[in-house]
Every structure is written in structure tokens, then in C-alpha cells.
Protein backbone atom coordinates (compact mmCIF):
# COMPACT_ATOMS: atom_id res chain seq x y z
CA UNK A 1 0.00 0.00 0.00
CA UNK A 2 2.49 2.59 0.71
CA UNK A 3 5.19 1.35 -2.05
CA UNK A 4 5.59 2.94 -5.33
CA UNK A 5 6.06 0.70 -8.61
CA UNK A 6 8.70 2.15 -11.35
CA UNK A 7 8.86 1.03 -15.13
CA UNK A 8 9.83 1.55 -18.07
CA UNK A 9 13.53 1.57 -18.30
CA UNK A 10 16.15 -0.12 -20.54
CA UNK A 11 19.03 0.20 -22.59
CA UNK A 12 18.91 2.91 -25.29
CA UNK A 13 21.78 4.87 -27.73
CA UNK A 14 22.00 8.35 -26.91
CA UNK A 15 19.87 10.45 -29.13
CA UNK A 16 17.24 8.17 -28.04
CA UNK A 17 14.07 7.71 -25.95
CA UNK A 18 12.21 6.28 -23.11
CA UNK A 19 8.96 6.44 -20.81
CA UNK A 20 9.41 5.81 -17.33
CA UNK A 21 5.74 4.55 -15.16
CA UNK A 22 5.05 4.71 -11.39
CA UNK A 23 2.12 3.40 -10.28
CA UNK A 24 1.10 3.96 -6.77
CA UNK A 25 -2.04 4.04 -4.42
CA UNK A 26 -4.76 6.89 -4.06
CA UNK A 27 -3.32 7.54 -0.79
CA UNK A 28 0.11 8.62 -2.16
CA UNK A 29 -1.09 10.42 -5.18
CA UNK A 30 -3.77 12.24 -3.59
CA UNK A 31 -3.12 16.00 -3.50
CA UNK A 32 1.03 14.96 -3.04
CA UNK A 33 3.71 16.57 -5.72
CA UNK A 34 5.47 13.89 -7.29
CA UNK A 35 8.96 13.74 -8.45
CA UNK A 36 11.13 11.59 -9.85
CA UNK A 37 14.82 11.06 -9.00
CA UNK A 38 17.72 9.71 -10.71
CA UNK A 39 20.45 8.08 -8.94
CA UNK A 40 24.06 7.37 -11.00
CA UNK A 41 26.81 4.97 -9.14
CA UNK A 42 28.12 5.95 -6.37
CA UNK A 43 25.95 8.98 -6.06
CA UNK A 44 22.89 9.98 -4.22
CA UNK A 45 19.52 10.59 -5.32
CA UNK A 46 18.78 13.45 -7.26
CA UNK A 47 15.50 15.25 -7.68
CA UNK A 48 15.53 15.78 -11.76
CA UNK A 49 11.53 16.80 -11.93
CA UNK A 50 8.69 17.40 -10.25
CA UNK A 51 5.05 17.97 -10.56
CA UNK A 52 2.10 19.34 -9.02
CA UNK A 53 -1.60 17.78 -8.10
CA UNK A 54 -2.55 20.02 -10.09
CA UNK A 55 -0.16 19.83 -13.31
CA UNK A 56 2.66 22.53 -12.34
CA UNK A 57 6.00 20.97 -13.78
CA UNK A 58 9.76 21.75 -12.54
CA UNK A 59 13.05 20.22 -14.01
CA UNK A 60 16.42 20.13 -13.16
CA UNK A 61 18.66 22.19 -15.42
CA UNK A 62 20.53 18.75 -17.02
CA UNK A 63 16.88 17.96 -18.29
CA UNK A 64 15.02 20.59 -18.90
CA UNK A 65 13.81 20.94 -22.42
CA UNK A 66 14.22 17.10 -22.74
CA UNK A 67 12.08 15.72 -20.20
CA UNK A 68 8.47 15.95 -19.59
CA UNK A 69 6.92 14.93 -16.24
CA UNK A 70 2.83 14.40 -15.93
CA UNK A 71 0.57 12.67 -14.36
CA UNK A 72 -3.06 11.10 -14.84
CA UNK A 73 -4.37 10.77 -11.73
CA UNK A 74 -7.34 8.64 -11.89
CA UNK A 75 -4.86 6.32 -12.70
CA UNK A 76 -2.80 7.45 -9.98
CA UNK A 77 0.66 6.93 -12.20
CA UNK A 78 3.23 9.97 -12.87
CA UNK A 79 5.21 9.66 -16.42
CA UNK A 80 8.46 10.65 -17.47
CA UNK A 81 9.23 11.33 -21.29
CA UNK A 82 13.47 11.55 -21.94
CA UNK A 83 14.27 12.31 -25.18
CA UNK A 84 17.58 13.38 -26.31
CA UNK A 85 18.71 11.13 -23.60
CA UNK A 86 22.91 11.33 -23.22
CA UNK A 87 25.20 8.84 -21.53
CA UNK A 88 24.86 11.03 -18.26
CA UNK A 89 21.39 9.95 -17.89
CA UNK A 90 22.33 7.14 -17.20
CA UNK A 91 21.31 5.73 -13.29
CA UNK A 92 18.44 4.12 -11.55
CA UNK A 93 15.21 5.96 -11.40
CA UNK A 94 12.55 6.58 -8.91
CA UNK A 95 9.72 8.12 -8.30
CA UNK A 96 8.45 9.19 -5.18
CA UNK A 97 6.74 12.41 -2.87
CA UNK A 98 8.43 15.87 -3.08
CA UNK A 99 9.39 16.52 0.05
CA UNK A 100 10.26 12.79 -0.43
CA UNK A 101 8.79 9.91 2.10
CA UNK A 102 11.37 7.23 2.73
CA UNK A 103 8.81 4.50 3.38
CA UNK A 104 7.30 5.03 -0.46
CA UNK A 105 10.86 4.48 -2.17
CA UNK A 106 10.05 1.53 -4.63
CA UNK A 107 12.86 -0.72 -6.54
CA UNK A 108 13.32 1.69 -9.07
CA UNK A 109 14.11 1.15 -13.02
CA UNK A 110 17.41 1.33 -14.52
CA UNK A 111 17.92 3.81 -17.60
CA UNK A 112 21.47 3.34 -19.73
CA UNK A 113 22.38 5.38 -22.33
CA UNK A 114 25.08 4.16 -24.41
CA UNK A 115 27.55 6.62 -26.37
């Protein structure tokens, strides 16, 4: 119930695409901002965009004008369209609250961008 499910990652060339899923419950969705995160190796998590409940968007500098966050709430899932995606993209990503609640973290999904 209070877990959050991540998707939609894989191997891609740089240049390329993806669309990252998170499917949670009403009760985390419900009037929360969600974000998603991106973590490379041996860093931590980073907060790379963020969205209202009710559709305001924020991005991170490195993606901005490449990503696009939403969200459809009555299926109470946040998206994340990367195009243009570069080898720095590369990490594990997660979605989760902004402010962040450490007992929603899910597994995560694993983007890598090859050169």
C-alpha cells in the first residue's frame, strides 16, 4: 500500500528515448507533488523533476527541455518522457513524494544510455 512501482527503463543509444511509469495508491497520489529522482553509481539521489496535483511541472537544469513529467491521476501513475537522452542519464530511477517519504521508495528502473 504505501510502495511505489517504477517502469519503463532499458538500454537505449543516446539520441534516443524512453517512458518511465510509477504506479502507486490513491493515498500517495492524492493532493502529493510527485517527483522523480535519478540516482548514477556511487551517487545519491537526485531530484531531476517534479510535478504538481494540479499539473505545475519543474526540471532540473541537465533535463530541462528534454524531459516531460505528468501525471493522470485517476490512474494514480506519474510519467516521465526523456528524449535526447545522453550517456549522463544514465542511473536508476525513482519516483516518489516531493518533500520525499522514505517508506514510499520503490525498486526503481534502470535507464542506460550508451555513447
Amino acid at each position: 500500500q504505501g510502495r511505489l512501482v517504477e517502469s519503463g527503463g532499458g538500454l537505449v543509444q543516446a539520441g534516443g528515448s524512453l517512458r518511465l511509469s510509477c504506479v502507486g495508491s490513491g493515498r500517495i497520489f492524492s493532493y502529493n507533488t510527485m517527483g522523480w529522482y535519478r540516482q548514477a553509481p556511487g551517487n545519491a539521489r537526485e531530484l531531476w523533476a517534479y510535478i504538481t496535483y494540479d499539473g505545475r511541472a519543474n526540471y532540473a537544469d541537465s533535463v530541462k527541455g528534454r524531459f516531460t513529467i505528468s501525471r493522470d491521476t485517476a490512474k494514480n501513475t506519474v510519467y516521465l518522457q526523456m528524449n535526447s537522452l545522453k550517456p549522463e542519464d544514465t542511473g536508476v530511477y525513482y519516483c516518489n513524494t516531493y518533500p520525499i517519504r522514505n517508506d514510499f521508495w520503490g525498486q526503481g528502473t534502470q535507464v542506460t544510455v550508451s555513447s
